[in-house]
Protein backbone atom coordinates (compact mmCIF):
# COMPACT_ATOMS: atom_id res chain seq x y z
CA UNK A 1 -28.22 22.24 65.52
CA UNK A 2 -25.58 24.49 63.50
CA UNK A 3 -24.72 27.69 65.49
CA UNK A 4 -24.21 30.77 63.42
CA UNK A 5 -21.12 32.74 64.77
CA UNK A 6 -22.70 35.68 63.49
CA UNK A 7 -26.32 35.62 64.98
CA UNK A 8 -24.62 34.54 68.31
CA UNK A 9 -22.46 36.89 68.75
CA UNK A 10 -25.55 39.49 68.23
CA UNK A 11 -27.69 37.83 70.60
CA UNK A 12 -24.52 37.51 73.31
CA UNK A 13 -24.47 40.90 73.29
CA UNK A 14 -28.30 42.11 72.92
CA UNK A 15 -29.23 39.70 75.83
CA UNK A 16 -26.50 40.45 78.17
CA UNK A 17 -27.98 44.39 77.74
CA UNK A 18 -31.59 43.41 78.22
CA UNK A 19 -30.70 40.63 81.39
CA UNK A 20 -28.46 43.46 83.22
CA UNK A 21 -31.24 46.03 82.70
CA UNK A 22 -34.09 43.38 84.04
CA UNK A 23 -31.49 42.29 86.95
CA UNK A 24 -30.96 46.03 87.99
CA UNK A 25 -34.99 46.96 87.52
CA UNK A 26 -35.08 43.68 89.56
CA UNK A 27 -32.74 44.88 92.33
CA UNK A 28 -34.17 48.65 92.79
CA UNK A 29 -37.28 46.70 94.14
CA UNK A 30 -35.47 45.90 97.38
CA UNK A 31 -34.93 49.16 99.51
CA UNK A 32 -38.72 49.24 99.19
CA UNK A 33 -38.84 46.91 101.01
CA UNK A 34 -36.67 47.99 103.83
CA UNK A 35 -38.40 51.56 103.45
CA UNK A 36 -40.60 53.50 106.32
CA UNK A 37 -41.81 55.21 103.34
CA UNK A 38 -43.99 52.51 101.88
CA UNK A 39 -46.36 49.94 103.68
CA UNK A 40 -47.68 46.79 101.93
CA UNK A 41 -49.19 43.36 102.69
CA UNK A 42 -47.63 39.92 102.41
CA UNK A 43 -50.13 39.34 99.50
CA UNK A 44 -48.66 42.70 98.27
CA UNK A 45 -45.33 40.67 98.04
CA UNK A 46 -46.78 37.71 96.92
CA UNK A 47 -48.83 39.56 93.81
CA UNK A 48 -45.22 40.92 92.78
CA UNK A 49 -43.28 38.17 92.86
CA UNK A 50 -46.14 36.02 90.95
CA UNK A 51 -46.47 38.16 88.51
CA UNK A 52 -42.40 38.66 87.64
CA UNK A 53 -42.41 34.62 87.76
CA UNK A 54 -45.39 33.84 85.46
CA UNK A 55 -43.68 36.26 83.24
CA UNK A 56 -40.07 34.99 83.53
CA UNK A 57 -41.55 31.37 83.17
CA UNK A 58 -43.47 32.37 80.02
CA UNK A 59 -40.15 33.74 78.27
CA UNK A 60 -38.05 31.17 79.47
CA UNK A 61 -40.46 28.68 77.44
CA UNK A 62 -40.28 30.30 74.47
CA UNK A 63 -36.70 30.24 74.48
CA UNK A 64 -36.75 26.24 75.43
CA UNK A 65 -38.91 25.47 72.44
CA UNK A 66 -36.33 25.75 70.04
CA UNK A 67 -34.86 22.87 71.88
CA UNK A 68 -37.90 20.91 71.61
CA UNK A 69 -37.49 18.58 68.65
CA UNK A 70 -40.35 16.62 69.05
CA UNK A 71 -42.48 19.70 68.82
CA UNK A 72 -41.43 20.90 66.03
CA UNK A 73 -41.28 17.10 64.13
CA UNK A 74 -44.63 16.23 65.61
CA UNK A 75 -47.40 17.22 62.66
CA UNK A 76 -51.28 15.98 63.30
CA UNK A 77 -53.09 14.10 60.14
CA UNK A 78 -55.98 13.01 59.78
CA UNK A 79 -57.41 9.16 59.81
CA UNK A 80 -60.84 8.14 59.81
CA UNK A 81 -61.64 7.26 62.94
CA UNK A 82 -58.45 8.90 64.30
CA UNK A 83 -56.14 12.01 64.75
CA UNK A 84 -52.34 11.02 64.61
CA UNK A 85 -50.11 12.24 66.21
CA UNK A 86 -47.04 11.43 64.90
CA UNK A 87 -45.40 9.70 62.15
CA UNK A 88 -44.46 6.60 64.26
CA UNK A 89 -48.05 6.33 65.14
CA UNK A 90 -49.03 6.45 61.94
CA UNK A 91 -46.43 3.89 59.90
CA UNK A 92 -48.20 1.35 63.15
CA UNK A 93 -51.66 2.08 61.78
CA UNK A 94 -50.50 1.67 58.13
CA UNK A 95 -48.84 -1.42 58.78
CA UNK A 96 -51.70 -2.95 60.91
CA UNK A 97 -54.25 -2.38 58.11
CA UNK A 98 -52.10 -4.26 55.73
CA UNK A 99 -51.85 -7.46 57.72
């Protein structure tokens, strides 16, 4: 895959903003925690930290998709009798009817 200089640079610099602003939103959680001010349960904690990871996980797979070849190469048709998958799949099928 070709990198444009260009669009890099602009993401370099729009994602080291947005990370450093999650990071720090991240990091103003923790005197809470060491706070007589506030009480809360384990499953308080737990709920939190879920929820931040399902949602970090979730982003982090949309970036990894573009890496994902396959994905993107794999394309269904249709086959009596069958859905295929993928194009290697489908030359086998071709070239067992023929015989």
């Amino acid at each position: 895959m070709e990198i444009n200089e260009e669009k890099r640079k602009k993401f370099m610099e729009s994602a080291g903003k947005r990370v450093n602003n999650v990071m720090h939103d991240i990091q103003i959680l923790e005197p809470m925690a060491r706070s007589s001010v506030y009480d809360f349960t384990k499953e308080d904690v737990e709920q939190m930290f879920s929820a931040m990871q399902s949602t970090l996980d979730s982003v982090k797979e949309e970036f990894n998709k573009r890496f994902e070849e396959k994905a993107r190469q794999e394309r269904k048709t249709f086959s009596f009798g069958a859905v295929i998958e993928d194009n290697k799949q489908e030359e086998n099928l071709a070239t067992s009817s023929v015989e």
